[in-house]
Protein backbone atom coordinates (compact mmCIF):
# COMPACT_ATOMS: atom_id res chain seq x y z
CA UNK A 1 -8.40 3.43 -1.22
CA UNK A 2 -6.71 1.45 1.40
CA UNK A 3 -5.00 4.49 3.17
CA UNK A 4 -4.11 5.97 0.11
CA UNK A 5 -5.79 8.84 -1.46
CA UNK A 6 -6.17 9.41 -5.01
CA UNK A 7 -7.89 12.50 -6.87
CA UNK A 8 -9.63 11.16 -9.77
CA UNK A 9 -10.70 12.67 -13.41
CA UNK A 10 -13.32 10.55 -13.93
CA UNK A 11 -15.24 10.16 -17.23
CA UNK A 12 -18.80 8.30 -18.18
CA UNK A 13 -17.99 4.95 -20.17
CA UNK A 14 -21.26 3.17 -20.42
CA UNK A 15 -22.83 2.02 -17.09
CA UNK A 16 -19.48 3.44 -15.23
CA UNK A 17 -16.94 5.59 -14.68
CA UNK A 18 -13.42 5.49 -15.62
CA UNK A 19 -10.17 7.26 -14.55
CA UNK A 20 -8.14 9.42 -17.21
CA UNK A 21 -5.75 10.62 -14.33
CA UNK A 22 -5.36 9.83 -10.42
CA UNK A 23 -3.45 12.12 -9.27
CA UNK A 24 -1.55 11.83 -5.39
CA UNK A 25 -3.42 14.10 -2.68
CA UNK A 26 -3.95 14.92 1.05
CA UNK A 27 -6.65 16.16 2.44
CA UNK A 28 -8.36 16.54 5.75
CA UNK A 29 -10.16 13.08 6.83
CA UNK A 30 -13.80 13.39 6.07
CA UNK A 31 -15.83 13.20 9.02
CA UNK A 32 -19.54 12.73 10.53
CA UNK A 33 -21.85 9.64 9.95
CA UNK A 34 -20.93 8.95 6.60
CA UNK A 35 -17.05 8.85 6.51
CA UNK A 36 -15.53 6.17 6.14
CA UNK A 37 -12.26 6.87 8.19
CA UNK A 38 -9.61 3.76 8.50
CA UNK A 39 -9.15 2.15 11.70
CA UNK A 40 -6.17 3.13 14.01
CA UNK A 41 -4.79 0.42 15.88
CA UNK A 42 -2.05 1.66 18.14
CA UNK A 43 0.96 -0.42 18.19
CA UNK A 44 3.06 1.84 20.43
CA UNK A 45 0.73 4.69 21.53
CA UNK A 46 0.46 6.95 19.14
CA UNK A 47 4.32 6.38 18.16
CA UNK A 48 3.40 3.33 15.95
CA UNK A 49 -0.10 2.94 14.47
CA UNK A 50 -1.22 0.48 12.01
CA UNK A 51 -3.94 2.40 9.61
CA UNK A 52 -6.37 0.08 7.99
CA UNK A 53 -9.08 0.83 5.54
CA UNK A 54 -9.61 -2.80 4.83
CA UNK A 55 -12.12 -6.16 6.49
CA UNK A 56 -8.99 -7.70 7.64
CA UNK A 57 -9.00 -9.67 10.52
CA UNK A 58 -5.85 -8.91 12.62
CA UNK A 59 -5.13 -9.30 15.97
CA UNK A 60 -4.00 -6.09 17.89
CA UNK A 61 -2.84 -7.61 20.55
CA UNK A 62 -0.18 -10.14 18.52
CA UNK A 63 0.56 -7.09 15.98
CA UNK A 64 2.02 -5.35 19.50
CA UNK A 65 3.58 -8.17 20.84
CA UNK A 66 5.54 -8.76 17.50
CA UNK A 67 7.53 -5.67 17.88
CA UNK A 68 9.03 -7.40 21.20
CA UNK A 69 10.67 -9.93 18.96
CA UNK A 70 13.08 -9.79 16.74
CA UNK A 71 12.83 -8.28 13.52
CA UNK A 72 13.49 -9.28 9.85
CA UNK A 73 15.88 -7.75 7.33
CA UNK A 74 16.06 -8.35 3.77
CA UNK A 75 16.96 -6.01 1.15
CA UNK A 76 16.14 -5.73 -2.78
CA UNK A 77 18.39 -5.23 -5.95
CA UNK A 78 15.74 -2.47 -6.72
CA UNK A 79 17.05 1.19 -6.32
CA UNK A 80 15.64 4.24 -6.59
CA UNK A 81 17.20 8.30 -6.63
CA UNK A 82 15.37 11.18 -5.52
CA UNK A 83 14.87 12.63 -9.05
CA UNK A 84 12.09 10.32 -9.62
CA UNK A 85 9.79 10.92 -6.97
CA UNK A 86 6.41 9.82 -8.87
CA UNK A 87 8.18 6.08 -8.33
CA UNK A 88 6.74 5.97 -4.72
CA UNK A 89 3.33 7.29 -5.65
CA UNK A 90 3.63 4.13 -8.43
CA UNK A 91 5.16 1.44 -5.81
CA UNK A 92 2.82 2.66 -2.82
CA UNK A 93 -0.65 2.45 -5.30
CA UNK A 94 1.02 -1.07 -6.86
CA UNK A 95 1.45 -2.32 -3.03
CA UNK A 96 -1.52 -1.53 -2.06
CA UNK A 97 -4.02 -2.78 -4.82
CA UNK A 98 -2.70 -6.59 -4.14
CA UNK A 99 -5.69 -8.91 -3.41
CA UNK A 100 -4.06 -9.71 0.42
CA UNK A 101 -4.43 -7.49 3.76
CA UNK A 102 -2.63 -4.46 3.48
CA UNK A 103 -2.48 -1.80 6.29
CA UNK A 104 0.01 1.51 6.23
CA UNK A 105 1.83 2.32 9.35
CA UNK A 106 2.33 5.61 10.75
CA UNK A 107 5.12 6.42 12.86
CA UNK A 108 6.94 9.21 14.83
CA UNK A 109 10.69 8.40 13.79
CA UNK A 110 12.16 9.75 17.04
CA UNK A 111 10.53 7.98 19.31
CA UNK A 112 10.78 4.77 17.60
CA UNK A 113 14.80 5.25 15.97
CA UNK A 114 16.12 1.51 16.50
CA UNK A 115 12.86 -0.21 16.34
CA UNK A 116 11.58 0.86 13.04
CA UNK A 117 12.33 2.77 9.98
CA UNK A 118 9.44 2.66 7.49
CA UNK A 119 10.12 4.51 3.68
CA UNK A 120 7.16 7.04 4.57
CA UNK A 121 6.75 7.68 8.06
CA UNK A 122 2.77 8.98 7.41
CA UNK A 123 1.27 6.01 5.41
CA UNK A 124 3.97 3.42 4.70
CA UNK A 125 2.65 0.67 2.33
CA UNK A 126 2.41 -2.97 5.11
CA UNK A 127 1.58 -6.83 4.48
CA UNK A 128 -0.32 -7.93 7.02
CA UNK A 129 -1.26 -11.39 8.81
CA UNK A 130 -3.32 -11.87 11.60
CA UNK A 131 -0.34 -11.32 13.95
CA UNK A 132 2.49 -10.21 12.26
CA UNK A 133 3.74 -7.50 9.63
CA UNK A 134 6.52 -6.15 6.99
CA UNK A 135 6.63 -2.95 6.39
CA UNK A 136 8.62 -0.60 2.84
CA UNK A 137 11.58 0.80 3.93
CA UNK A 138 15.10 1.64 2.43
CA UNK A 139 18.87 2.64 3.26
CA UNK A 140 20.91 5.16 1.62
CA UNK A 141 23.94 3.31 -0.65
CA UNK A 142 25.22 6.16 -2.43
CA UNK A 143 25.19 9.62 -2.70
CA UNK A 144 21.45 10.17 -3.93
CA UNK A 145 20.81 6.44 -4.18
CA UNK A 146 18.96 4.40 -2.21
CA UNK A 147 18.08 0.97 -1.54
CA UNK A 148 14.73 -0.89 -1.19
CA UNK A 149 14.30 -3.47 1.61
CA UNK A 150 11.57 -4.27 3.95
CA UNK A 151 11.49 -5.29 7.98
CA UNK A 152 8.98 -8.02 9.23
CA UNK A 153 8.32 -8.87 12.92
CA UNK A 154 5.55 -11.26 13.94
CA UNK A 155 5.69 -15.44 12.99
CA UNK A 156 5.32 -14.93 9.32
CA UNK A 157 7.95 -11.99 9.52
CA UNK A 158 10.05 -13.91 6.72
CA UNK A 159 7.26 -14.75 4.64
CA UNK A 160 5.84 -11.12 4.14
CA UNK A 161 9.25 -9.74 3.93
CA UNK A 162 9.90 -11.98 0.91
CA UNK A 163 6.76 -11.49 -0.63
CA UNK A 164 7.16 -7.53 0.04
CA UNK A 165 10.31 -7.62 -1.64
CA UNK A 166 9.03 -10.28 -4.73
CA UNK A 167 6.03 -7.49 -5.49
CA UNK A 168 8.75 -4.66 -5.78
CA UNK A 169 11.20 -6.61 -8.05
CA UNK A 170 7.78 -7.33 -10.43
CA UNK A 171 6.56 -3.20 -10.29
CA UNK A 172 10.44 -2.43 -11.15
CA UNK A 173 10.46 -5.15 -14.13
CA UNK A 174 7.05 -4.48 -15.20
CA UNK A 175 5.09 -1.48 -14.29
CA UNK A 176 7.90 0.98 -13.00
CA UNK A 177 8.54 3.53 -16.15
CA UNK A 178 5.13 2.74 -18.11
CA UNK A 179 2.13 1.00 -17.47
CA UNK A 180 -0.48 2.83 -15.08
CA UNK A 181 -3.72 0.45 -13.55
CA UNK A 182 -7.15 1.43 -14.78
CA UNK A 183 -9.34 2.70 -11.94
CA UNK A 184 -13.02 2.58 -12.56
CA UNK A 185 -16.07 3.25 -10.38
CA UNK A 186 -19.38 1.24 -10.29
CA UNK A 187 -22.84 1.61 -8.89
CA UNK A 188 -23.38 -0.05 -5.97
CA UNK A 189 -24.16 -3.56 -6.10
CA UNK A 190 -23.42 -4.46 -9.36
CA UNK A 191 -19.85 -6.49 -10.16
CA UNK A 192 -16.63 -5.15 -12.03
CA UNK A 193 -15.59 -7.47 -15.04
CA UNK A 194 -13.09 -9.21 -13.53
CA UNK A 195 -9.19 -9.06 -14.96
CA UNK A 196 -7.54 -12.56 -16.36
CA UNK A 197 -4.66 -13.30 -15.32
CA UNK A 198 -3.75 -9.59 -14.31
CA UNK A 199 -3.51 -7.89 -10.52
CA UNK A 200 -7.01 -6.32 -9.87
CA UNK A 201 -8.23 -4.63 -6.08
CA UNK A 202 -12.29 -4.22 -5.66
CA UNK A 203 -12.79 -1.71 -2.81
CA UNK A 204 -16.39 -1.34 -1.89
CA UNK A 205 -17.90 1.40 -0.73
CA UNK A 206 -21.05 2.79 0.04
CA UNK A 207 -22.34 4.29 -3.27
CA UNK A 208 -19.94 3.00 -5.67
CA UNK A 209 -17.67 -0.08 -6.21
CA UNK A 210 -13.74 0.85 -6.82
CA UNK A 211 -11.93 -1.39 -9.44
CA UNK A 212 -8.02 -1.02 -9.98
CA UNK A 213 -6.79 -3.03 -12.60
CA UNK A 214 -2.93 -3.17 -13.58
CA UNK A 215 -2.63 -4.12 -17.48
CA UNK A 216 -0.70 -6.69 -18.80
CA UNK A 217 3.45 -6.92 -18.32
CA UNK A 218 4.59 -4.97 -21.73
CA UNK A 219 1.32 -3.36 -22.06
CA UNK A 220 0.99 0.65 -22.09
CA UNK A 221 -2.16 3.29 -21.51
């Protein structure tokens, strides 16, 4: 889902399927005529690639060029230690099921030290416009505590670093130590229910339809 892989324990609930755990995971990409692998677009070679398992409409070309110019700093309130380590497998899924483009960017950290520094240098959670980015990343403050920030480049380079920043202050406040989305899988061409007034990503696919659905701030599963 989006660059992200999930292994699901899925269980029959009327005319679907719902999720009692999704659990992190890595596999090899599937491949042949049916897989559905995300697009690569190279940023720097194979030193900085955008991944993107998503319709949006971005412009290669501009999403290169942005990493001439100068890029964005802003850093968060919101911390995090290395004894919690299921917090990025929360923040990254959170990130990632927001109804906007999304992308995760891959990098190799010694060729690119000084340009960029992304939290997870295999899929690092992005906001994306057409021709520019912000990308998760984070600075050591203390002696196993570390800071969340994010770096933008592009036009819109202080927009999406706010935003990026604004969607990790609400998962700290709201969905950090309890609530967990509901992930449920439908047959092809028929609708989800849709969520009111709560954060809900449909991913379709070619069998089934994907519907994540974060509860309620205060709620619990």
């Amino acid at each position: 889902m989006r660059t992200l892989t999930r292994c699901l324990t899925l269980h029959r609930r009327h005319d679907h399927l719902t999720a009692s755990r999704a659990l992190q995971c890595g596999f090899v990409p599937m491949q042949g005529e049916r897989s559905q692998l995300a697009r690569r677009i190279p940023l720097r070679g194979n030193d900085i690639v955008l991944l993107l398992d998503d319709p949006a409409d971005v412009d290669a070309d501009a999403l290169a060029s942005a990493l001439d110019g100068p890029r964005v700093d802003v850093w968060s309130p919101v911390t995090i230690t290395m004894d919690e380590p299921g917090a990025f497998e929360s923040l990254h899924l959170w990130l990632s099921t927001q109804p906007r483009p999304f992308g995760a960017l891959a990098v190799d950290r010694q060729r690119t030290e000084g340009l960029v520094d992304p939290q997870d240098r295999f899929t690092c959670p992005t906001l994306l416009t057409a021709d520019g980015f912000a990308y998760l990343t984070m600075r050591k403050i203390g002696d196993n505590l570390w800071q969340f920030g994010a770096h933008g480049f592009g036009p819109d380079a202080h927009t999406l670093t706010t935003d990026l920043l604004d969607l990790t202050t609400i998962w700290d406040r709201d969905y950090r130590h309890a609530a967990t989305p509901e992930i449920t899988a439908h047959p092809h061409g028929t609708t989800p229910p849709a969520a009111t007034g709560q954060p809900q990503l449909v991913v379709a696919r070619r069998h089934t339809t994907i519907a994540v659905t974060w509860p309620a701030p205060g709620a619990h599963r």
